[in-house]
Protein backbone atom coordinates (compact mmCIF):
# COMPACT_ATOMS: atom_id res chain seq x y z
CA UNK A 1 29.14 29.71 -17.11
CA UNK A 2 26.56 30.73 -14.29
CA UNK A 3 27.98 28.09 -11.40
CA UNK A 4 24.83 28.65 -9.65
CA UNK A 5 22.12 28.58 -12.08
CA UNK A 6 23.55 25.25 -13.69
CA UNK A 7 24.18 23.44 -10.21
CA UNK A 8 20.43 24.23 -9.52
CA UNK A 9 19.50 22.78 -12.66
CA UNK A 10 21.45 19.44 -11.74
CA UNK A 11 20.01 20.00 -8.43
CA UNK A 12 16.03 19.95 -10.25
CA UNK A 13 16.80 17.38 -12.56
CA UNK A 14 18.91 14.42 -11.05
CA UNK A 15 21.86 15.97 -12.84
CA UNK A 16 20.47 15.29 -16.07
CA UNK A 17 20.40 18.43 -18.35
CA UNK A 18 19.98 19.26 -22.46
CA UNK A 19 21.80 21.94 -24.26
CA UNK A 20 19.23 24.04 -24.89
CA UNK A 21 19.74 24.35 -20.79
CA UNK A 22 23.14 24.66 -20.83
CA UNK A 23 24.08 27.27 -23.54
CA UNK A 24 21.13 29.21 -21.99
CA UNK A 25 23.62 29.39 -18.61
CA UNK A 26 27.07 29.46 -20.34
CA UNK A 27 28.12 28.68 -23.59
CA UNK A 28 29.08 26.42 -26.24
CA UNK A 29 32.61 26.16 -25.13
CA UNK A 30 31.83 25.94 -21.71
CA UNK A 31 29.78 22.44 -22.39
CA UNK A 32 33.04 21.40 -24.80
CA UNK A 33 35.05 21.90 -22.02
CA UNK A 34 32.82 19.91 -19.76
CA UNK A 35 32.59 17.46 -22.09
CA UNK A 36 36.45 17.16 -22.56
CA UNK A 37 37.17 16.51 -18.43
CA UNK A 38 34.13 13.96 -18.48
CA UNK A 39 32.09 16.38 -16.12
CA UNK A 40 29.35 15.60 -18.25
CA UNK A 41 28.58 12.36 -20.21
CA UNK A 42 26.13 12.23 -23.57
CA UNK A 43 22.99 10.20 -22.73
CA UNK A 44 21.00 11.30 -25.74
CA UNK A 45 21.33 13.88 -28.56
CA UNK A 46 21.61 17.23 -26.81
CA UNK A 47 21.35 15.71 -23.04
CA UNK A 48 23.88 14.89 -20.89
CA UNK A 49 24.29 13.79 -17.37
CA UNK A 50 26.94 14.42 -15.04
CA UNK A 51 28.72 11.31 -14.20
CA UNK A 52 29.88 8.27 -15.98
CA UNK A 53 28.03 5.39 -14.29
CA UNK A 54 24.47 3.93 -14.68
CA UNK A 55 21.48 6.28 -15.30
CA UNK A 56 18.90 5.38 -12.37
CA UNK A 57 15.31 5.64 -12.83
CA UNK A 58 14.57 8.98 -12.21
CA UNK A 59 18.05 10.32 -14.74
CA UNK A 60 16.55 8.16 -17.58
CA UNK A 61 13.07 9.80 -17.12
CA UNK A 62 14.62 12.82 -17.15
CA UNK A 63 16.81 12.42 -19.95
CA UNK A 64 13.88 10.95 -22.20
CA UNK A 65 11.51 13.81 -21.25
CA UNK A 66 14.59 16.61 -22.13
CA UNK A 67 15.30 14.89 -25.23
CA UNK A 68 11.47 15.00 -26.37
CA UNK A 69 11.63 18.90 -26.06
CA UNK A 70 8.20 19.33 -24.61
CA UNK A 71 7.30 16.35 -22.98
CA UNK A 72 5.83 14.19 -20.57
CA UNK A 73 5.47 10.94 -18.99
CA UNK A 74 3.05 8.90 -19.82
CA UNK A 75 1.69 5.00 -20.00
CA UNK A 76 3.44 2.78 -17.74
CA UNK A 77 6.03 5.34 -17.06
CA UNK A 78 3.84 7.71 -15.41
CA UNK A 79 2.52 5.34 -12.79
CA UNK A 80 3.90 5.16 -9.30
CA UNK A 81 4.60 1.05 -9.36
CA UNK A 82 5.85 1.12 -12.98
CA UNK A 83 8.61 -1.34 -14.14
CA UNK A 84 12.42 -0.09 -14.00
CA UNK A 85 13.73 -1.98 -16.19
CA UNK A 86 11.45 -1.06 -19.35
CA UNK A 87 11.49 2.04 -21.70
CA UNK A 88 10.88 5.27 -21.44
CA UNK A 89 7.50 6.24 -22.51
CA UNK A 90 6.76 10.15 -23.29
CA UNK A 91 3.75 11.88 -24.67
CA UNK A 92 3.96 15.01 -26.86
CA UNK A 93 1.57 17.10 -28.33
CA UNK A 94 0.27 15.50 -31.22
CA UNK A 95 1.18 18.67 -33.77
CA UNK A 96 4.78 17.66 -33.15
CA UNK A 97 7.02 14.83 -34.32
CA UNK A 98 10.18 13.51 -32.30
CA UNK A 99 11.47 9.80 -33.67
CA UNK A 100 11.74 6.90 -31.13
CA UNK A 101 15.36 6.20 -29.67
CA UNK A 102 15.68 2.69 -28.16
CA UNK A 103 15.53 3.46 -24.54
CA UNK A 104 12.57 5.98 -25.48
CA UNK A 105 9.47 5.74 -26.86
CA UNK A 106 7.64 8.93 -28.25
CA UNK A 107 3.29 9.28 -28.49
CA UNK A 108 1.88 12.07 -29.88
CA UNK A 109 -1.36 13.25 -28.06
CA UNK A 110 -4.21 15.26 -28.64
CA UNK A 111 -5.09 18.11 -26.24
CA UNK A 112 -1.84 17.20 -24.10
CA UNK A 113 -1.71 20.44 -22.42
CA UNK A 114 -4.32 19.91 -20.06
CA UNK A 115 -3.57 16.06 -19.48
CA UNK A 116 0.05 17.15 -17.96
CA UNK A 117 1.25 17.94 -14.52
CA UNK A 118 3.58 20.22 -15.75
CA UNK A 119 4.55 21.41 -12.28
CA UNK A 120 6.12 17.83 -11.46
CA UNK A 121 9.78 16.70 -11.87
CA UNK A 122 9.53 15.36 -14.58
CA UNK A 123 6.38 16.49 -15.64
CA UNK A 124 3.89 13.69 -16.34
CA UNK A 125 0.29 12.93 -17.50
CA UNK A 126 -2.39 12.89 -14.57
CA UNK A 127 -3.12 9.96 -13.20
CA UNK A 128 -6.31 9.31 -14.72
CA UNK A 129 -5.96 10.26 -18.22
CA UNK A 130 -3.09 7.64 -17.75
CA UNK A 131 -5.08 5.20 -16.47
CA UNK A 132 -7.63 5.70 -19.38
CA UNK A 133 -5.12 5.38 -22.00
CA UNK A 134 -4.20 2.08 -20.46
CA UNK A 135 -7.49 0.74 -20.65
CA UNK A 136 -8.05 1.81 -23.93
CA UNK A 137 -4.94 -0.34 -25.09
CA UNK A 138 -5.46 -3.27 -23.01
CA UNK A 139 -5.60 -6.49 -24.12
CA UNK A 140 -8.37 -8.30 -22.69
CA UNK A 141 -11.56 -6.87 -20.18
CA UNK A 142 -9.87 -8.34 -17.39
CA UNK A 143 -7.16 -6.20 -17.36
CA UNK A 144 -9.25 -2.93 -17.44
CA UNK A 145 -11.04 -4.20 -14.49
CA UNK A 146 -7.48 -5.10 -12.51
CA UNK A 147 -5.91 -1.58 -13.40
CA UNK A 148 -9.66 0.16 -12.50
CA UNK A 149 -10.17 -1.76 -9.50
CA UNK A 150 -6.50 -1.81 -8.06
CA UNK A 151 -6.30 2.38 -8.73
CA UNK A 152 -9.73 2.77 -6.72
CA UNK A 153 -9.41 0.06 -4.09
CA UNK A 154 -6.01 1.50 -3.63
CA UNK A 155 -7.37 4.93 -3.01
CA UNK A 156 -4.77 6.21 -5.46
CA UNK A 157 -7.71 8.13 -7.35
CA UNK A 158 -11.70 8.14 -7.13
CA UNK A 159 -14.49 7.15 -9.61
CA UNK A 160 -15.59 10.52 -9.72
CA UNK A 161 -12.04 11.52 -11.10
CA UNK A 162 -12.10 8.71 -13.24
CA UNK A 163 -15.39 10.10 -14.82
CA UNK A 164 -14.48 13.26 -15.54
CA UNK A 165 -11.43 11.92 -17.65
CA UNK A 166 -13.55 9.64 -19.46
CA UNK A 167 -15.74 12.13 -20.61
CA UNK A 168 -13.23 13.99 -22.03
CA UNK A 169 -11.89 11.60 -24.46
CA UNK A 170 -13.02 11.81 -27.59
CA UNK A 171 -11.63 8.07 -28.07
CA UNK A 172 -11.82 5.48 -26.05
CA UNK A 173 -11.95 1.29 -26.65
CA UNK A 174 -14.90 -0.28 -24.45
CA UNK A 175 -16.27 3.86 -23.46
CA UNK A 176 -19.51 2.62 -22.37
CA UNK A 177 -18.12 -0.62 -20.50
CA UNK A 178 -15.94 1.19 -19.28
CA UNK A 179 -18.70 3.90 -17.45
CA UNK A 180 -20.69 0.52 -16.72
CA UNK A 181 -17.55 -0.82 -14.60
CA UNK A 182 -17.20 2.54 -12.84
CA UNK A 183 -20.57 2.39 -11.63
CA UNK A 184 -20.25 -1.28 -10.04
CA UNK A 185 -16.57 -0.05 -8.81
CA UNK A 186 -18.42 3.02 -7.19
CA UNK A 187 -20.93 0.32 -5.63
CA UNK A 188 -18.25 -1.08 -3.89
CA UNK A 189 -16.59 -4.26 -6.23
CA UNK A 190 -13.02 -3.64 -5.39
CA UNK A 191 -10.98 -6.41 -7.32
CA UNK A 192 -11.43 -8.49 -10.54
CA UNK A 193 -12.57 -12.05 -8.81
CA UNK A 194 -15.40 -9.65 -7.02
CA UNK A 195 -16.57 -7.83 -10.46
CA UNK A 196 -16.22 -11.33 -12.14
CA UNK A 197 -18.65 -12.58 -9.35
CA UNK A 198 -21.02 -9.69 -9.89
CA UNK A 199 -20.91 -10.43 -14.17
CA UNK A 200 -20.85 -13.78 -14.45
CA UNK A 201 -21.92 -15.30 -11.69
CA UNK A 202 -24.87 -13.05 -9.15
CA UNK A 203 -26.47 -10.79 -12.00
CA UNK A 204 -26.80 -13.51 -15.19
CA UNK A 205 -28.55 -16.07 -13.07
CA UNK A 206 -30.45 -13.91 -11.45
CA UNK A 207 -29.17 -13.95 -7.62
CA UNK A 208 -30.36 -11.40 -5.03
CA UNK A 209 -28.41 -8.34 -4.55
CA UNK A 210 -26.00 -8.46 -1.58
CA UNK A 211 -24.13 -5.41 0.28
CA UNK A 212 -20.61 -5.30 -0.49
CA UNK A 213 -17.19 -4.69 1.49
CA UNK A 214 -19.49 -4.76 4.62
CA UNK A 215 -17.30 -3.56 7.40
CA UNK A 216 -16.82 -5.68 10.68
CA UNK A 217 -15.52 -5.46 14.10
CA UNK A 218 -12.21 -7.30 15.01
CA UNK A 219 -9.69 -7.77 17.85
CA UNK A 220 -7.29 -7.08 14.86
CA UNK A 221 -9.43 -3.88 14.15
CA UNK A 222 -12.20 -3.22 11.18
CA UNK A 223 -12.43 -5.78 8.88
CA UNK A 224 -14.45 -6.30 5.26
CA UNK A 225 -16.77 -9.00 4.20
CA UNK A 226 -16.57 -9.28 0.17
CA UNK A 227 -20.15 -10.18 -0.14
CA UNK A 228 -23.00 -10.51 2.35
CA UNK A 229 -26.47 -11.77 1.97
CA UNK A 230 -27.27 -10.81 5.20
CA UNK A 231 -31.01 -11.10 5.12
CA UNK A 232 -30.04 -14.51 4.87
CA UNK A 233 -26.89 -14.67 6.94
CA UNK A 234 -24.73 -15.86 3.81
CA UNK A 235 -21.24 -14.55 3.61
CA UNK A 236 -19.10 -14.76 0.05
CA UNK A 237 -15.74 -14.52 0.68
CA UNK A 238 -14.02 -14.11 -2.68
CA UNK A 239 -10.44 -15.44 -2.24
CA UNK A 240 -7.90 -14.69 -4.78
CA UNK A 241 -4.65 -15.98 -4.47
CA UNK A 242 -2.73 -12.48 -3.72
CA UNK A 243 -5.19 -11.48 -1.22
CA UNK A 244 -5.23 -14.73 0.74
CA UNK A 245 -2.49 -16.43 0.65
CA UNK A 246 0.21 -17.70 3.59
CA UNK A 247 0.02 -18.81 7.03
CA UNK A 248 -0.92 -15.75 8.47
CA UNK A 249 -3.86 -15.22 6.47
CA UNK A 250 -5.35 -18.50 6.15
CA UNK A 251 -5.27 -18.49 9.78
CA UNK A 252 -6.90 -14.62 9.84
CA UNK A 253 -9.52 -16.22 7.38
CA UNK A 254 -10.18 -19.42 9.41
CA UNK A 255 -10.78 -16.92 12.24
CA UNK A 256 -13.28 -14.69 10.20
CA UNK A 257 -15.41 -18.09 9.15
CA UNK A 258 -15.92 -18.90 12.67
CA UNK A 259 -16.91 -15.86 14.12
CA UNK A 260 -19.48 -16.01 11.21
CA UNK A 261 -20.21 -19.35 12.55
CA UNK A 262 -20.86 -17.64 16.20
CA UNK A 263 -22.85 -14.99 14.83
CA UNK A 264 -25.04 -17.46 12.73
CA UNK A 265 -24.09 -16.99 9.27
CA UNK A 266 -22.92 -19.46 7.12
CA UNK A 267 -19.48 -18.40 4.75
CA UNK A 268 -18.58 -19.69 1.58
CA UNK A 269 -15.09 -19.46 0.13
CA UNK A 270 -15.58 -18.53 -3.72
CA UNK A 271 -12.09 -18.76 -5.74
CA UNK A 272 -11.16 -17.92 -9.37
CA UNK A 273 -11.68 -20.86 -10.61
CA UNK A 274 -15.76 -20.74 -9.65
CA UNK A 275 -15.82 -17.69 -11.07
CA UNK A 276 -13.94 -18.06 -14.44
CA UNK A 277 -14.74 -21.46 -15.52
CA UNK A 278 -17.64 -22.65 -13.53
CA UNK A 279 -19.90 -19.65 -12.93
CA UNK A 280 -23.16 -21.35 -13.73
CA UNK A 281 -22.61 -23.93 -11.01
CA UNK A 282 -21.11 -21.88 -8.88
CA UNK A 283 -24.71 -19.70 -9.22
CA UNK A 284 -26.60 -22.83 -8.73
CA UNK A 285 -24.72 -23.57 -5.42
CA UNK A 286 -24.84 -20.05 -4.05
CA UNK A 287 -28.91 -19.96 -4.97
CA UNK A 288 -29.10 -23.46 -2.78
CA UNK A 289 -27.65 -21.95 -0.16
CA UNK A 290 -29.67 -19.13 -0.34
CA UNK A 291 -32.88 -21.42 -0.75
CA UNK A 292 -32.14 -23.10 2.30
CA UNK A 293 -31.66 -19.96 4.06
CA UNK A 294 -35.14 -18.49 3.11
CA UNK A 295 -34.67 -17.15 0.09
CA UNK A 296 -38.02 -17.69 -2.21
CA UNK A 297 -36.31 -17.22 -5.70
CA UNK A 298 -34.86 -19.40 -8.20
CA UNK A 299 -31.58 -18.93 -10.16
CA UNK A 300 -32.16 -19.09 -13.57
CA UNK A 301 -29.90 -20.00 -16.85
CA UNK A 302 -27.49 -17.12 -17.92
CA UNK A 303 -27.88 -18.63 -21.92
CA UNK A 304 -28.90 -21.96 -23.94
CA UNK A 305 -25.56 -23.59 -22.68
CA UNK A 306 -25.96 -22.94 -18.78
CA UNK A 307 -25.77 -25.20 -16.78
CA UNK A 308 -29.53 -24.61 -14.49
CA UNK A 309 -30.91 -24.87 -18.00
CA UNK A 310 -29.66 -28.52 -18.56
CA UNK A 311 -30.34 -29.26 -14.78
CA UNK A 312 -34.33 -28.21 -15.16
């Protein structure tokens, strides 16, 4: 056994390592014999890790990607925040076929070889293409916009990036909604309740286009307004229960609607459900205030059932 070229490889890999990796630095009798004093522990078929407690995180990543042979991270397991506790999720390329184990689950993928950070440990698909993937599989439009807006407002990646993976895929759920919601993410809607204002509530009934994530001046620093009319000195603030909740930020919020208040603009607090439920008066509020405030237009009904329709 090479001492030094195997401790380096527990050294790489969390002491996780396959046989392939260890006959290639000593021999089959040499991992029997390890095997026999417990110095190393089966974890999957042909990977082993060198101790007999719990795997963490990073040992079961590395002991699904080993056991894939080629392999990858990908879905949920390739993202920085993902969930401990779940499986294992690996991508391989789509030619081969590895079966499932239960801590593991195996994708094949087309054109993985240019998805992959292969220099990482472990290796996993770019952020992006994961990203992608996830939308394509979601559930509901919702979630794509949470994941989209959450990656970008988080600065964890750029529309630009996000582009150039889309156009890539050959196969993608929702493509062209998808490029839509990148282009009102790239105008500057940062979080679900703000592109749920933009689509259901300011562009189907016809509201003026505000500026968005308008930076102010603070004693606490820079500061963002959500949405600003400010021809009309009308400030949205679009409050979801994450981003505004607790003493200290009610109180920071209280504080912003007054120094609107000093400045001569008027703010209304929007929440989710004005914007998922009762869009249509929520536009019919908003285009009062607005009214009041100078502006000459009208709302107008987003479809037969709106409410501004029944109202005229």
């Amino acid at each position: 056994m090479d001492d030094d070229a195997f401790q380096q490889l527990l050294t790489d890999q969390d002491g996780v390592v396959s046989w392939a990796q260890l006959t290639g630095v000593g021999n089959r009798h040499d991992v029997e014999r390890m095997n026999r004093r417990r110095e190393l522990r089966w974890v999957h078929p042909r990977v082993y890790v060198n101790h007999t407690g719990p795997l963490t995180r990073a040992q079961r990543e590395w002991a699904a990607v080993l056991y894939a042979g080629k392999a990858a991270l990908c879905l949920e397991s390739a993202l920085p925040d993902r969930d401990d506790d779940g499986p294992i999720h690996v991508a391989i390329d789509a030619s081969r076929r590895v079966r499932d184990l239960p801590d593991v689950k195996v994708h094949r993928v087309v054109g993985l070889e240019e998805q992959v950070q292969w220099n990482l440990s472990p290796p996993r698909v770019r952020y992006e293409h994961t990203l992608l993937e996830l939308a394509h599989r979601a559930r509901t439009d919702r979630d794509v916009i949470r994941l989209l807006t959450d990656a970008v407002g988080g600065r964890r990646t750029t529309v630009k990036r996000l582009r150039s993976a889309l156009d890539k895929r050959s196969r993608t759920r929702r493509k062209e909604w998808i490029s839509a919601l990148l282009d009102d993410i790239e105008d500057g809607t940062c979080s679900v309740l703000e592109h749920g204002y933009l689509t259901r509530v300011e562009r189907p009934h016809g509201l003026p286009a505000p500026s968005r994530q308008v930076p102010r001046r603070s004693p606490k620093g820079q500061e963002y307004r959500d949405v600003e009319y400010g021809e009309y000195g009308l400030v949205v603030e679009l409050d979801g229960r994450t981003g505004h909740a607790g003493w200290d930020n009610e109180g920071r919020d209280a504080d912003r609607d007054l120094d609107d208040l000093v400045a001569q603009r008027v703010t209304a607090r929007v929440r989710w459900a004005q914007v998922f439920g009762r869009e249509c008066r929520t536009a019919e509020r908003i285009g009062t205030l607005l009214q009041q405030r100078g502006w000459r237009g009208t709302p107008h009904p987003c479809g037969p059932d709106c409410l501004l329709r029944a109202a005229a």
